[in-house]
Protein backbone atom coordinates (compact mmCIF):
# COMPACT_ATOMS: atom_id res chain seq x y z
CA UNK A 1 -0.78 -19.36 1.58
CA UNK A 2 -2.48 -18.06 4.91
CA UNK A 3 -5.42 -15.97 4.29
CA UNK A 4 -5.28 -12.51 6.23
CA UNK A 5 -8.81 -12.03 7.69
CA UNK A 6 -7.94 -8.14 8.27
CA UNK A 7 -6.32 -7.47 5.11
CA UNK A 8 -9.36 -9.15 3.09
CA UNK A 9 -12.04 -6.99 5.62
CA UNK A 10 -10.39 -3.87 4.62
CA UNK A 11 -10.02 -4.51 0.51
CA UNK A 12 -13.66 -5.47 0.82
CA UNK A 13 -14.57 -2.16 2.56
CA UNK A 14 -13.01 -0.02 0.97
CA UNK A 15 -14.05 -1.42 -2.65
CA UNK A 16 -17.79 -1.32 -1.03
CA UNK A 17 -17.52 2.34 -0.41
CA UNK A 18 -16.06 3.19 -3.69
CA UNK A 19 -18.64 1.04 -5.43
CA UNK A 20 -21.20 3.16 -3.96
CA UNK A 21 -19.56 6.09 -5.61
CA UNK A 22 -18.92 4.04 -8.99
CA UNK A 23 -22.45 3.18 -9.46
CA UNK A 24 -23.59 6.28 -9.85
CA UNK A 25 -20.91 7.90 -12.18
CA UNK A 26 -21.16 4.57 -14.45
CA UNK A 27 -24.84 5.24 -14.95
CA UNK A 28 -23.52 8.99 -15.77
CA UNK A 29 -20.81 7.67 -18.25
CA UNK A 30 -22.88 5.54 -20.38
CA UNK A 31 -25.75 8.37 -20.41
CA UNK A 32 -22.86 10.72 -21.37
CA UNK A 33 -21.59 8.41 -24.11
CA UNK A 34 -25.18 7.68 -25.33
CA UNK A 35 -25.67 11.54 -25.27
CA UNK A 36 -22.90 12.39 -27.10
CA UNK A 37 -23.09 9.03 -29.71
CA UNK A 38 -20.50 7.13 -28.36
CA UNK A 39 -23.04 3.82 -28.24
CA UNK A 40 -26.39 3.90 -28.54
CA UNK A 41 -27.83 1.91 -25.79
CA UNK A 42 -30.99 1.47 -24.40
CA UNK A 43 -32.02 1.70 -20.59
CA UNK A 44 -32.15 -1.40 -19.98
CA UNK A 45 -28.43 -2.37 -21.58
CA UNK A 46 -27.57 1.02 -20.17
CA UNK A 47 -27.93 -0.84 -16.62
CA UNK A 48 -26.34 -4.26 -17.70
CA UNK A 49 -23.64 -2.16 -18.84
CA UNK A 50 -22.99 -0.60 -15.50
CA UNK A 51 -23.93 -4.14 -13.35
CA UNK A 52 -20.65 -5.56 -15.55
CA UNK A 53 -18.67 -2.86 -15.37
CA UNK A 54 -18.99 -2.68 -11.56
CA UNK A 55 -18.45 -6.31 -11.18
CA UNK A 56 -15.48 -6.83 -12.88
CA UNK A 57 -13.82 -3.62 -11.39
CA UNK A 58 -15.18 -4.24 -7.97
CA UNK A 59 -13.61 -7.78 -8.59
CA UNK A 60 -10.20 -6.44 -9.89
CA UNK A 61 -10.09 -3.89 -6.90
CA UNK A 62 -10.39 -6.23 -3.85
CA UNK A 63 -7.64 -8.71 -5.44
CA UNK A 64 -5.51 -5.92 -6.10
CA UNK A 65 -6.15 -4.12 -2.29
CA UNK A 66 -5.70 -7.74 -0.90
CA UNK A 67 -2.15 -8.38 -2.11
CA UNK A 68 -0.90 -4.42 -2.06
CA UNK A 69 -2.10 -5.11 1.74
CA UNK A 70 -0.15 -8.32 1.83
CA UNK A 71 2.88 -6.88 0.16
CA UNK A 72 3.14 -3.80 3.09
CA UNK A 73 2.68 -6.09 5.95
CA UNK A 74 4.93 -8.43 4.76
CA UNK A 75 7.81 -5.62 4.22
CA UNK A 76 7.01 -4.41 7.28
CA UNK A 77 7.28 -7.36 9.54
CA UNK A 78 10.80 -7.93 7.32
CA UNK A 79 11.83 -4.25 8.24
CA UNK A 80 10.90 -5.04 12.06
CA UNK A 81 13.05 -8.24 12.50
């Protein structure tokens, strides 16, 4: 299997700019869930919670973007012949 340079640049952008956003709300989350008595962290698990949690979904979310990508341009290079 060929890897698709423009396919990979755009899952990788566009999981950058939503990790930007994540960050953020997971540091709201676990506060939240801390507030409320969900788990009783403290700060600094609060923020190895939120480096893991952003890892593995960043992770999950450029694999998954890659191959949707794949899938489309594949289908649509099938529709064109």
């Amino acid at each position: 299997m060929r890897l698709n340079h423009q396919a990979l640049k755009e899952s990788v952008g566009d999981t950058a700019l939503a990790f930007v956003m994540n960050v953020p709300i997971g540091f709201g989350i676990i506060f939240f869930a801390n507030w409320v008595g969900i788990v009783s962290v403290s700060y600094e698990q609060n923020i190895q919670l939120v480096i893991l949690q952003n890892f593995v979904f960043t992770s999950v979310a450029v694999t998954r973007k890659y191959f949707v990508r794949i899938y489309f341009n594949n289908k649509e290079i099938a529709r064109l012949k």
